[in-house]
Protein backbone atom coordinates (compact mmCIF):
# COMPACT_ATOMS: atom_id res chain seq x y z
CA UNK A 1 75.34 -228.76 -148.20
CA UNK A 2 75.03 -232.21 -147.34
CA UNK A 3 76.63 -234.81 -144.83
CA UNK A 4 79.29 -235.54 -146.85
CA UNK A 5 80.25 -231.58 -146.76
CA UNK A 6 80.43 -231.22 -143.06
CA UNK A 7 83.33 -231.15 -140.91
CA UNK A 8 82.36 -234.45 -139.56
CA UNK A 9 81.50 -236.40 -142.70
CA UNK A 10 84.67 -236.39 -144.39
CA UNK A 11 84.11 -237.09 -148.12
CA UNK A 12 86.44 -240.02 -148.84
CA UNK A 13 86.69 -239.23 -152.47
CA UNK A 14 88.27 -235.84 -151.66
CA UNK A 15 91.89 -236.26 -152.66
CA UNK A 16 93.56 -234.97 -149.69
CA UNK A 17 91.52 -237.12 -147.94
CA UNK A 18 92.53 -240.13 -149.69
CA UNK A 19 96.48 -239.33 -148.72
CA UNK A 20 95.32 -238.96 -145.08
CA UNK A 21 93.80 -241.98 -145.68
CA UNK A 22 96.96 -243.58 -146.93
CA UNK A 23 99.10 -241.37 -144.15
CA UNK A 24 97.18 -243.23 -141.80
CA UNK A 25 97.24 -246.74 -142.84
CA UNK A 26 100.71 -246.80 -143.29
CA UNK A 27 100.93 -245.71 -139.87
CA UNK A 28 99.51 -248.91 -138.64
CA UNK A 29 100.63 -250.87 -141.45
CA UNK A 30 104.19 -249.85 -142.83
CA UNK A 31 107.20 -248.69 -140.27
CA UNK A 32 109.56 -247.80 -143.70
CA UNK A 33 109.50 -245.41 -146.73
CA UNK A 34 111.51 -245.32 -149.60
CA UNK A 35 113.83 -242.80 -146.85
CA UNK A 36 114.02 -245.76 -144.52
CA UNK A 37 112.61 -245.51 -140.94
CA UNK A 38 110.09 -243.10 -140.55
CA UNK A 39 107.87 -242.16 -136.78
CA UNK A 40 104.40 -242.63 -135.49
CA UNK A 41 105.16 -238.65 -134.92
CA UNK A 42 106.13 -237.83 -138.48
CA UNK A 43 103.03 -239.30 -140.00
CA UNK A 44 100.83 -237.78 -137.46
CA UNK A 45 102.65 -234.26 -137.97
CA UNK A 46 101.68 -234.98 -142.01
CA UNK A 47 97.93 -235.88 -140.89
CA UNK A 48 97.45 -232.75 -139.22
CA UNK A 49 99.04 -230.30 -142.11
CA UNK A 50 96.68 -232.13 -144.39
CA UNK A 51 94.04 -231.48 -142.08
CA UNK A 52 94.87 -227.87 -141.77
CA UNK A 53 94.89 -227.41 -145.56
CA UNK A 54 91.40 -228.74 -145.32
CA UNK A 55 89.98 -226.53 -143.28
CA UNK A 56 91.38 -223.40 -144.25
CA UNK A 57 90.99 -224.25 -148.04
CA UNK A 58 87.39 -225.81 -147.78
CA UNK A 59 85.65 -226.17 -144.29
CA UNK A 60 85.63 -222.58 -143.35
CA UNK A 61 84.57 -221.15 -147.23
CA UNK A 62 81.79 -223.24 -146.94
CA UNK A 63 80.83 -222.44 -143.78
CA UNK A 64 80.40 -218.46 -144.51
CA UNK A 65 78.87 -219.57 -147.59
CA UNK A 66 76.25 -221.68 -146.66
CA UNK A 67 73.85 -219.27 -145.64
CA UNK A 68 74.16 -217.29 -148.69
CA UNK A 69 73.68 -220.67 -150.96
CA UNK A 70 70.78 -221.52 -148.67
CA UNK A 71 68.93 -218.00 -149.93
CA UNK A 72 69.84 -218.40 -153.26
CA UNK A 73 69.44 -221.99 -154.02
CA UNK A 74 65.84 -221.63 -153.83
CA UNK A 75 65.49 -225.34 -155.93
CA UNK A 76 67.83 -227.07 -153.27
CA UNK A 77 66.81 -230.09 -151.93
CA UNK A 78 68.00 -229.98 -148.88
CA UNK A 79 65.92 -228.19 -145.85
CA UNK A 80 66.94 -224.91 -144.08
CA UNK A 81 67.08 -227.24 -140.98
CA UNK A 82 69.81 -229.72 -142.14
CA UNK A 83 71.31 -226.69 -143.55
CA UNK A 84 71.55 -225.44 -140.40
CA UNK A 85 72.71 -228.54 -138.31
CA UNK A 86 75.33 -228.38 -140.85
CA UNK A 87 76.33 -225.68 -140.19
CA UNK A 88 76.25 -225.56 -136.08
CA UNK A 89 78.52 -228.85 -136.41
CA UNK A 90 81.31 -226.96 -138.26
CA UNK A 91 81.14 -223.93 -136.31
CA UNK A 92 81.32 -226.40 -133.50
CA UNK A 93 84.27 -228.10 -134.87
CA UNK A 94 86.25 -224.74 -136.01
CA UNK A 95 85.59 -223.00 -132.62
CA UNK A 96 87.72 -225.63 -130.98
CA UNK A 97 90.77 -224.93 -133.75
CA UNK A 98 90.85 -221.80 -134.84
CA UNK A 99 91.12 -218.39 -133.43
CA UNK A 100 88.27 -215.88 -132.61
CA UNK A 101 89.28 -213.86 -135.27
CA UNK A 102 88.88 -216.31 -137.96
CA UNK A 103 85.17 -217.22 -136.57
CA UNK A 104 84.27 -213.63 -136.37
CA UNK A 105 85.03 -213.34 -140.06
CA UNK A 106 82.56 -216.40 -140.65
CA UNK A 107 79.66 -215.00 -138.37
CA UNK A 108 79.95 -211.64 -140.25
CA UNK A 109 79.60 -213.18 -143.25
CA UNK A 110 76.23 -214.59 -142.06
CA UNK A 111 75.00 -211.14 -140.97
CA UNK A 112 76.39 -209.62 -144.41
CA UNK A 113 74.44 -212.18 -145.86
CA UNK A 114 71.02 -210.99 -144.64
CA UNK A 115 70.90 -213.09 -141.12
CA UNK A 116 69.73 -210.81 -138.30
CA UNK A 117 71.53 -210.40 -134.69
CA UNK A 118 69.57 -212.40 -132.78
CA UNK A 119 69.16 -215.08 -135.19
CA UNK A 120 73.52 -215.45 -135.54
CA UNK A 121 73.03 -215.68 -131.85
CA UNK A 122 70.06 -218.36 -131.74
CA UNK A 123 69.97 -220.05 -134.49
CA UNK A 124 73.59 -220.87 -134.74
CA UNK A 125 76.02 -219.87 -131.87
CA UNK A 126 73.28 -220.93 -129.02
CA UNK A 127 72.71 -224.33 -130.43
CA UNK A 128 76.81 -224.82 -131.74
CA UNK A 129 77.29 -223.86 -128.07
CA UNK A 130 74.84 -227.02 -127.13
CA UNK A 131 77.18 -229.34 -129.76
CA UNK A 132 80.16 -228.62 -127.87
CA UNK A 133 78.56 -229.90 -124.95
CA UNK A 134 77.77 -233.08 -126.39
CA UNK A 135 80.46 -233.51 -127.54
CA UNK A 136 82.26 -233.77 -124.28
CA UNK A 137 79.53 -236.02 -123.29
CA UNK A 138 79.83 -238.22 -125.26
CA UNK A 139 83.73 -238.40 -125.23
CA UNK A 140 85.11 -236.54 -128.79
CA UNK A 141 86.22 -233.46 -126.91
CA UNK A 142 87.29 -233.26 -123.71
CA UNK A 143 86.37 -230.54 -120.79
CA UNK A 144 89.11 -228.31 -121.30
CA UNK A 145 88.52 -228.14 -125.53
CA UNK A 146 84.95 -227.20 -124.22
CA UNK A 147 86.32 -224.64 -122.14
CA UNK A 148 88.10 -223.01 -124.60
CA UNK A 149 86.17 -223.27 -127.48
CA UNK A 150 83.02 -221.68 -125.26
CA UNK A 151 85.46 -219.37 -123.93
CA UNK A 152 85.81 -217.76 -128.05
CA UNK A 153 82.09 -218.21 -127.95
CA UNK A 154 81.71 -215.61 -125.09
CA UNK A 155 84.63 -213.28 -126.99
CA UNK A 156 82.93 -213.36 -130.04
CA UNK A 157 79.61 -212.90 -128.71
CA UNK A 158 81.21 -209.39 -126.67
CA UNK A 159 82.39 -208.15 -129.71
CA UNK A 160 79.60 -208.86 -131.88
CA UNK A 161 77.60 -207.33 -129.29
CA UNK A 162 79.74 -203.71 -129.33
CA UNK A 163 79.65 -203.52 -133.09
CA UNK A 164 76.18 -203.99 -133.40
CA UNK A 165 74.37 -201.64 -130.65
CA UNK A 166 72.31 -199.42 -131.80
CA UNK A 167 71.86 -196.79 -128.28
CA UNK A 168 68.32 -195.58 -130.37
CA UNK A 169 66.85 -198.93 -129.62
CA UNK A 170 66.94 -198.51 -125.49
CA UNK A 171 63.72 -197.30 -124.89
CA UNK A 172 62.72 -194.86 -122.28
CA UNK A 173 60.16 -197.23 -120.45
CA UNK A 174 63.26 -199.38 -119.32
CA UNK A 175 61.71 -202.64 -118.46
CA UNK A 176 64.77 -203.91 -116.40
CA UNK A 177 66.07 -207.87 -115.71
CA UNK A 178 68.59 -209.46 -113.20
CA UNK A 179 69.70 -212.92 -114.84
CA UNK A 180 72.17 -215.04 -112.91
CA UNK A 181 73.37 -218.78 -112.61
CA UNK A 182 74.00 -220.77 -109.72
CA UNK A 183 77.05 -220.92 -107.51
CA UNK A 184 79.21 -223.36 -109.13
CA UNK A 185 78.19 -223.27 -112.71
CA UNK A 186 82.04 -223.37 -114.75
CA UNK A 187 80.23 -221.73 -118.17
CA UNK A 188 78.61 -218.44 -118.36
CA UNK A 189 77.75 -218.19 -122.53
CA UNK A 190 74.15 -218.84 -122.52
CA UNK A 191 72.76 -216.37 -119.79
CA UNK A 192 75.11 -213.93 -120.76
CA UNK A 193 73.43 -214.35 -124.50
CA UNK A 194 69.96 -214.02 -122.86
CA UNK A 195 71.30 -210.96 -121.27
CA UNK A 196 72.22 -209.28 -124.47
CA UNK A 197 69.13 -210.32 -126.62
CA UNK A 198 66.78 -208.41 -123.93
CA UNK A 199 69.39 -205.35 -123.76
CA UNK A 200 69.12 -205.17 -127.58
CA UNK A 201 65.33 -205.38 -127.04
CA UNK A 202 65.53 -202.44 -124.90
CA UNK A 203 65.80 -203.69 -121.71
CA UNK A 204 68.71 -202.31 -118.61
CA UNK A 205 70.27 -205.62 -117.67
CA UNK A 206 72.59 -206.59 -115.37
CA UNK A 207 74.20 -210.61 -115.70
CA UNK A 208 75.32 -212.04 -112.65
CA UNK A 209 76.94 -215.48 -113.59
CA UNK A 210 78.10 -218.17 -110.85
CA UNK A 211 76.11 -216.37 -108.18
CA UNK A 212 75.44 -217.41 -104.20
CA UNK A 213 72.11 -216.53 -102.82
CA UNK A 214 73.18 -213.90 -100.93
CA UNK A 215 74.76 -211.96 -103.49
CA UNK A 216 71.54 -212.21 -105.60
CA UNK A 217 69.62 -211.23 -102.33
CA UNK A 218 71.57 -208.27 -101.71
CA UNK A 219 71.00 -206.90 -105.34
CA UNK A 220 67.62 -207.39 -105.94
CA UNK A 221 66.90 -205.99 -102.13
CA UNK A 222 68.53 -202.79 -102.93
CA UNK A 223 67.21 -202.67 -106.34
CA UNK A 224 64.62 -202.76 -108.48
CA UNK A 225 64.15 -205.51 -111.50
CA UNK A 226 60.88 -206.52 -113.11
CA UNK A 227 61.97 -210.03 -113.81
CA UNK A 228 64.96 -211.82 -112.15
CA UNK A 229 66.22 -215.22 -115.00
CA UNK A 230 68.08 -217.97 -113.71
CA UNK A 231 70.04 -220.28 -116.00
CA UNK A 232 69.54 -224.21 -114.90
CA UNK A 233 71.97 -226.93 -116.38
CA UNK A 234 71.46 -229.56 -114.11
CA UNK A 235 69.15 -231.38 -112.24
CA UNK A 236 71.83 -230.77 -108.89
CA UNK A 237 71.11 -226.90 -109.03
CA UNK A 238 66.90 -227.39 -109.01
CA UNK A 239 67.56 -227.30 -104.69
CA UNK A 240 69.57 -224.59 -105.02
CA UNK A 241 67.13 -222.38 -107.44
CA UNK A 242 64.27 -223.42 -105.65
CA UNK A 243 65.29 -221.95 -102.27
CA UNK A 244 67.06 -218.80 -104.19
CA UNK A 245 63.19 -217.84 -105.60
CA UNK A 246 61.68 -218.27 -102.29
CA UNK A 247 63.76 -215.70 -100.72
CA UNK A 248 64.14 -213.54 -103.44
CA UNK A 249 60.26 -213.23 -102.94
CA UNK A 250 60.89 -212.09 -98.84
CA UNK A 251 63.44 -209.19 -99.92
CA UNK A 252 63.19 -208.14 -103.45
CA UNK A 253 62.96 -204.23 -103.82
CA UNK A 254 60.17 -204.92 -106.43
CA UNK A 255 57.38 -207.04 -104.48
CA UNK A 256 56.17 -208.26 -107.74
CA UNK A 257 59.22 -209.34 -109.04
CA UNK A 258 58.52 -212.19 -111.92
CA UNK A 259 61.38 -215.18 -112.32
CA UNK A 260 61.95 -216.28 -115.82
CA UNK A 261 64.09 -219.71 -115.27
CA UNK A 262 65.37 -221.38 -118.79
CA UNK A 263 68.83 -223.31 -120.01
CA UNK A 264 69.22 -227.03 -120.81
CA UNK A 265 67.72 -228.39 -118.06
CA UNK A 266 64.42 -226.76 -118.25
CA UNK A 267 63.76 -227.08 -121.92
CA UNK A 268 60.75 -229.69 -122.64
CA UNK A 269 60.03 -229.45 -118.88
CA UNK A 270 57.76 -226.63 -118.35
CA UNK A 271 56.00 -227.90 -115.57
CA UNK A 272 59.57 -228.33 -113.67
CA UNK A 273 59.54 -224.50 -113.42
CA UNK A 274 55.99 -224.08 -111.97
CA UNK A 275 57.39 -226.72 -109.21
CA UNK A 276 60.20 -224.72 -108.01
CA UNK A 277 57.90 -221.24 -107.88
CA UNK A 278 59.09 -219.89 -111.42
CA UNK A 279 56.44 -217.57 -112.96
CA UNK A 280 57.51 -219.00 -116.63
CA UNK A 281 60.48 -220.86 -118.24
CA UNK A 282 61.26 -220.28 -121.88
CA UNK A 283 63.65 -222.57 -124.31
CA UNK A 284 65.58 -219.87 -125.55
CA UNK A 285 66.34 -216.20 -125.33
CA UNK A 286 63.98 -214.49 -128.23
CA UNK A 287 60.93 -216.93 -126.64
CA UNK A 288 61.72 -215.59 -123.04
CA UNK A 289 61.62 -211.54 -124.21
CA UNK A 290 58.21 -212.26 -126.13
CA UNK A 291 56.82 -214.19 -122.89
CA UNK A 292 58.82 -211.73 -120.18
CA UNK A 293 56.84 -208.36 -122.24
CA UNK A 294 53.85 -210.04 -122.47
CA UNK A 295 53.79 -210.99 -118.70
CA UNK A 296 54.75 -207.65 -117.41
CA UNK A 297 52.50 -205.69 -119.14
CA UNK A 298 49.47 -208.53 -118.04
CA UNK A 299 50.50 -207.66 -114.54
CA UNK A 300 51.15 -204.03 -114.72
CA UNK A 301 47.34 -203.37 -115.49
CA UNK A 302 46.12 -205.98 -113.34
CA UNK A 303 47.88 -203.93 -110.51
């Protein structure tokens, strides 16, 4: 699938392209048809059927074929990783018009297809979750079409969640993590992700999004957690987790307590978690369970 194919590179040769391409330039260039007047409205009302058709008659086949082609085509010249930008930027672009039920059909058809759990999660919802981000950035969607379309994110993710647990994977040696965001933070996805990728590995979790230090403080004080993660976004909540870690350390229940820290803000910065009095920072959820086991069990037989 190639940059033509994508939501965003529009192949102009496509023929219902070529009459939005016409539907448009007569917008700007023609105010008559052979029916006389005709409004900016009308034409923009015929744009976004044509549109429509598109999607539901191309984009979204595509999309829950892709992966399939990808294992099958071993002689294709593209690469599994423009395959997969390809396919982040439509699922970007369809979560922000169409309804959770119609991108729950295209994420099953990736697992049908032989894609594991965590990698639908990772490799494609994580990262389309990051485009959607840009994107209001960088002005082609605006806060409130982030909202929403991040808002079907966290849907699908709940439901993909209950249909795939599997209660013989929680082991009986519950490791056990706390994993919160700051006070403030508008968007919960990508902790609450992190939370279910180390309850499928076994773990007893409990996410505490858009948390003040003193609810954090009162949980891990009258409980025990081996690690606590905290989601960063911004460089304006590094005061804030800085001072939550220090007196997490004066209260916790657990005295050795570890603190994972990851999200946008910490990936390619490694040394930014070390200066706020992290034990380790990860870039992404499957990274922070192999790290977070390996740590624990390091410090359970030092101790």
């Amino acid at each position: 699938m190639s940059n033509q194919d994508t939501l965003v590179h529009l192949d102009p040769r496509s023929p219902d392209q070529e009459d939005i391409k016409q539907s448009s330039t007569s917008a700007w260039n023609s105010s008559e048809t052979a029916h006389g007047q005709v409004t900016e409205k009308s034409t923009d009302v015929k744009i976004m059927e044509l549109l429509a058709q598109m999607v539901e008659g191309d984009i979204i086949p595509r999309l829950m074929l892709a992966h399939k082609t990808h294992r099958e085509q071993n002689n294709s010249q593209a690469t599994s990783k423009e395959l997969g930008q390809n396919a982040i930027v439509d699922l970007a672009h369809i979560l922000l018009t169409h309804e959770v039920d119609d991108v729950e059909s295209i994420l099953h058809a990736y697992l049908n297809s032989g894609m594991r759990l965590d990698e639908v999660y990772v490799d494609l919802m994580a990262p389309a979750a990051r485009h959607l981000g840009a994107m209001w950035e960088d002005d082609t969607a605006t806060f409130s079409d982030v909202t929403i379309g991040l808002g079907r994110m966290q849907t699908l993710l709940n439901r993909l969640s209950d249909t795939y647990r599997n209660e013989e994977d929680v082991r009986a040696d519950l490791a056990s993590g706390l994993f919160v965001t700051p006070a403030g933070e508008m968007h919960s996805f990508g902790i609450r992700m992190v939370d279910e990728l180390f309850k499928r590995a076994g773990w007893r979790t409990l996410c505490e999004p858009n948390s003040r230090i003193n609810d954090v403080l009162a949980i891990v004080g009258s409980e025990s957690f081996h690690i606590l993660g905290i989601g960063i976004s911004s460089e304006a909540q590094v005061p804030f987790v800085k001072e939550l870690i220090r007196q997490v350390r004066k209260v916790s229940h657990n005295r050795h307590i570890l603190v994972l820290v990851g999200g946008s803000h910490i990936v390619g910065r490694p040394e930014l978690a070390a200066s706020i009095g992290a034990d380790f920072s990860a870039s992404d959820g499957r990274e922070a369970i192999a790290i977070a086991e390996t740590v624990i069990y390091e410090h359970t037989h030092r101790h």
